[in-house]
C-alpha atoms as a PDB file:
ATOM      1  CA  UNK A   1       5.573  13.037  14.528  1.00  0.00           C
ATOM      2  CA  UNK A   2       3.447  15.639  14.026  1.00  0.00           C
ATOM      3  CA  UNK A   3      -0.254  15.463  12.212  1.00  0.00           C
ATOM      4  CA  UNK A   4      -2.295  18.225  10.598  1.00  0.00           C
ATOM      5  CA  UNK A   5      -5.669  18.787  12.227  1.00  0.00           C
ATOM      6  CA  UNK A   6      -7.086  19.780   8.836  1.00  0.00           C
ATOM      7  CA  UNK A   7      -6.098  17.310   5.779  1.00  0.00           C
ATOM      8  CA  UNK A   8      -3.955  14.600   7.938  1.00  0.00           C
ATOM      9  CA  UNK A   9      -0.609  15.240   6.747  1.00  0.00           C
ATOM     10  CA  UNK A  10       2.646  13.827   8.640  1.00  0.00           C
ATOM     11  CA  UNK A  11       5.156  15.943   9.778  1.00  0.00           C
ATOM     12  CA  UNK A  12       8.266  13.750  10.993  1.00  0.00           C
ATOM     13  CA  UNK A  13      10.147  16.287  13.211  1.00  0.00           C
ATOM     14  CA  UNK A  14      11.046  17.794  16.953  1.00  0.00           C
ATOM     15  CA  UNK A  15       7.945  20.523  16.120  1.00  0.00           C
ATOM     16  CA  UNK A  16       5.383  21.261  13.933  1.00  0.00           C
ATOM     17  CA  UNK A  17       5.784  23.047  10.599  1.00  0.00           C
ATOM     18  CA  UNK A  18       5.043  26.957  10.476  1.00  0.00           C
ATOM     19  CA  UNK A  19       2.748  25.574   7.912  1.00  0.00           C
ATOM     20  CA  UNK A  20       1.358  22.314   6.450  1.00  0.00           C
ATOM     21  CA  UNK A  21       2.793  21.593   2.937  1.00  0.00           C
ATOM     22  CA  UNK A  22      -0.007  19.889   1.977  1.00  0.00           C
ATOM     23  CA  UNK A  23      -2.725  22.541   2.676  1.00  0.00           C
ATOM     24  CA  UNK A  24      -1.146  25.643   4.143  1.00  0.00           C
ATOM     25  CA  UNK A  25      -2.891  25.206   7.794  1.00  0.00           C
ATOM     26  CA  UNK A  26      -1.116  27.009  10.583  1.00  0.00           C
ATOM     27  CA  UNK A  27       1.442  25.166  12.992  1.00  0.00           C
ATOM     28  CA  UNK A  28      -1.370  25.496  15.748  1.00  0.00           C
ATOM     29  CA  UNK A  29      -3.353  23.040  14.026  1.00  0.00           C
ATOM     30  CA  UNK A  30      -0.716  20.353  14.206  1.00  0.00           C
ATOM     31  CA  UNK A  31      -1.091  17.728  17.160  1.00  0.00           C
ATOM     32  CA  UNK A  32       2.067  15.709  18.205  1.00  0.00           C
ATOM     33  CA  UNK A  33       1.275  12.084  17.809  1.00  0.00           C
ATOM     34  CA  UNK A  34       1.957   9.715  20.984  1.00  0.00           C
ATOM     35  CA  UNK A  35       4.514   6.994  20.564  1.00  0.00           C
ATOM     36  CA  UNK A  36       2.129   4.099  19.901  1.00  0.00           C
ATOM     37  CA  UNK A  37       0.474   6.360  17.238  1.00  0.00           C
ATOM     38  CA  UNK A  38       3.834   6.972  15.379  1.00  0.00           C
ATOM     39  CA  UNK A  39       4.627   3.413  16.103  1.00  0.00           C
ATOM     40  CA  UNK A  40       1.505   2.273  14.084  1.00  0.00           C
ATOM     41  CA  UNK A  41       2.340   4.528  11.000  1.00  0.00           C
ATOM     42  CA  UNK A  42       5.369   3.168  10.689  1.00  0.00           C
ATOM     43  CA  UNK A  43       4.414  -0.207  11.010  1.00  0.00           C
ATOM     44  CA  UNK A  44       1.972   0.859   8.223  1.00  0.00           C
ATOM     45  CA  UNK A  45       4.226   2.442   5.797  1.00  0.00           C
ATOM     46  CA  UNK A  46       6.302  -1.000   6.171  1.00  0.00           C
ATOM     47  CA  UNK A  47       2.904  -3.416   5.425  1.00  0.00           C
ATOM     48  CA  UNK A  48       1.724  -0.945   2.749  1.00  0.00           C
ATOM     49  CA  UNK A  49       5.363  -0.987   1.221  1.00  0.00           C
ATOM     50  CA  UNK A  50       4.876  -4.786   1.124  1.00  0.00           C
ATOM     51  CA  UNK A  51       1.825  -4.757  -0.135  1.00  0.00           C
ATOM     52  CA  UNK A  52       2.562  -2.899  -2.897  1.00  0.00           C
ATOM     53  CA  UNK A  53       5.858  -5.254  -3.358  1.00  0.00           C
ATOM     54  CA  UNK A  54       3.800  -7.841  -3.067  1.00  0.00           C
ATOM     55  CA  UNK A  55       1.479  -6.681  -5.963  1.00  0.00           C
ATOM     56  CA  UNK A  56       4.178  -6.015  -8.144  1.00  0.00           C
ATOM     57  CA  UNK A  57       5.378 -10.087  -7.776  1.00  0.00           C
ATOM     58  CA  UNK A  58       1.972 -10.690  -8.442  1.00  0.00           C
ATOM     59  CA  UNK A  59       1.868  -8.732 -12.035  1.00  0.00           C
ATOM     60  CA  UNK A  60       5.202 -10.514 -12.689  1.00  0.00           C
ATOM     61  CA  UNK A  61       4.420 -14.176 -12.147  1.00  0.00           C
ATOM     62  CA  UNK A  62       0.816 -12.667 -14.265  1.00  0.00           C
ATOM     63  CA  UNK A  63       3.023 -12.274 -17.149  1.00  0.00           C
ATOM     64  CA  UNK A  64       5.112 -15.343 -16.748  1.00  0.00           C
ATOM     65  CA  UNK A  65       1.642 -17.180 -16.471  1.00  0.00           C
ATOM     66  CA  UNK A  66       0.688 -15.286 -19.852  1.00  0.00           C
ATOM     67  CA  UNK A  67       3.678 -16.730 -21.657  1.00  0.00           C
ATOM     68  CA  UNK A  68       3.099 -20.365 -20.452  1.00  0.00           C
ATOM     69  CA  UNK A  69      -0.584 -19.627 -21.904  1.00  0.00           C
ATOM     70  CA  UNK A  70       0.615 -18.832 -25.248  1.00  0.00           C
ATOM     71  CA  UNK A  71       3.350 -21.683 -25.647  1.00  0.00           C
ATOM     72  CA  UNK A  72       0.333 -23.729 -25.583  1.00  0.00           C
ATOM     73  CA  UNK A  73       2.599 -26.768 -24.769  1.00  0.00           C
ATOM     74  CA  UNK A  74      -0.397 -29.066 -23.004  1.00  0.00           C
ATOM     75  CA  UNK A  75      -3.525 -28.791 -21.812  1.00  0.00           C
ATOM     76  CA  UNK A  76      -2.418 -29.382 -18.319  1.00  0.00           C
ATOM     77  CA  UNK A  77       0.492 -26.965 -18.751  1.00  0.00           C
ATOM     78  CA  UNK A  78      -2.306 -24.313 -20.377  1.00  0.00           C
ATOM     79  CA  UNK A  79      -4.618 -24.864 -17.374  1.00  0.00           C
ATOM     80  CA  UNK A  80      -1.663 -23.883 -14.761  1.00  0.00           C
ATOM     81  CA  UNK A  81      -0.797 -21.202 -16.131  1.00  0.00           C
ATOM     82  CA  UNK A  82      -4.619 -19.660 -16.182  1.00  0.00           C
ATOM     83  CA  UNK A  83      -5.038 -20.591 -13.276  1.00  0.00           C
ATOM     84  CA  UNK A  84      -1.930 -18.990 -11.772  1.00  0.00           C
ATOM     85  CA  UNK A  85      -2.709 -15.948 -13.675  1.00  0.00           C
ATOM     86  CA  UNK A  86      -5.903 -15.608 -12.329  1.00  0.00           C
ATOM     87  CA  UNK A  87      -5.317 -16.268  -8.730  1.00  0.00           C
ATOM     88  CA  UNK A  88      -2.575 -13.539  -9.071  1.00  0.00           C
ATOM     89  CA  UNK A  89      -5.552 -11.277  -9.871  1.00  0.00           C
ATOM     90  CA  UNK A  90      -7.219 -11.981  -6.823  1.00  0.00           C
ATOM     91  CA  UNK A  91      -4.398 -12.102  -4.934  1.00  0.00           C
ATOM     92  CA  UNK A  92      -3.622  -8.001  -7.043  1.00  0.00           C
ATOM     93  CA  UNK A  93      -7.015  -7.096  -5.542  1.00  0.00           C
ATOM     94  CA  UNK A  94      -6.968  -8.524  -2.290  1.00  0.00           C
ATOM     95  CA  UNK A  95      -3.806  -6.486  -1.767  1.00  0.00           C
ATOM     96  CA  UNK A  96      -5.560  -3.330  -3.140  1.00  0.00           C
ATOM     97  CA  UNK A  97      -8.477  -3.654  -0.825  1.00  0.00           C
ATOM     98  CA  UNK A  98      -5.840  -4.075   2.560  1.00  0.00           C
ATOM     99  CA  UNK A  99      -4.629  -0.837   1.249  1.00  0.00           C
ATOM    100  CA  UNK A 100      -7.669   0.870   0.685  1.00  0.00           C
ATOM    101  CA  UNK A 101      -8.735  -0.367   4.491  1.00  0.00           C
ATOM    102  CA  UNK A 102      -5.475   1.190   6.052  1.00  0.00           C
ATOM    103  CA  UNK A 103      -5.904   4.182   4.454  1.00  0.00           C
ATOM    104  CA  UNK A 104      -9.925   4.165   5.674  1.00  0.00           C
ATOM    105  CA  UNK A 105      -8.416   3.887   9.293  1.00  0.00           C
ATOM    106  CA  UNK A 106      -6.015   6.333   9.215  1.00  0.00           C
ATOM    107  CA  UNK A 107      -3.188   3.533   8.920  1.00  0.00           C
ATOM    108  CA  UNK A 108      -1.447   4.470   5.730  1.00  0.00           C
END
């Protein structure tokens, strides 16, 4: 792997681009990554993909938690289903934030 010394792109090959895709720097401005530092964007990619797979249950069981809401069987029935909904909110955000902190540490 290969990463631009400018705007941080990835370059998954033998060698470096003639140019970055992303912002047009010149192959000399690529570095070639170690193995532990390709190793840990890949391992990111993976926990990033399941974060965001993760997120999407979370919108899903929102919405099943929704429905429950308005069947407005029981009060006890009601009150799981808010409170489902709402902890997959948290849970939405949560997710969001790990994200946000990979991409802060160069770990996307």
């Amino acid at each position: 792997m290969w990463k631009c010394g400018v705007c941080g792109y990835i370059h998954n090959g033998e060698e470096a681009p003639e140019k970055c895709p992303k912002c047009g720097a010149p192959k000399e401005k690529f570095v070639q990554l170690t193995e532990e530092q390709a190793a840990l964007i890949v391992k990111s990619l993976r926990t990033n993909d399941l974060h965001m797979q993760f997120s999407h249950l979370m919108d899903k069981i929102a919405a099943i938690c929704e429905e429950g809401i308005e069947l407005n069987l029981d009060p006890g029935c009601v009150s799981l289903f808010k409170k489902g909904k709402e902890e997959c909110g948290v849970l939405k955000n949560i997710c969001k934030a790990e994200i946000a902190t990979h991409v802060a540490k160069n770990k996307w």
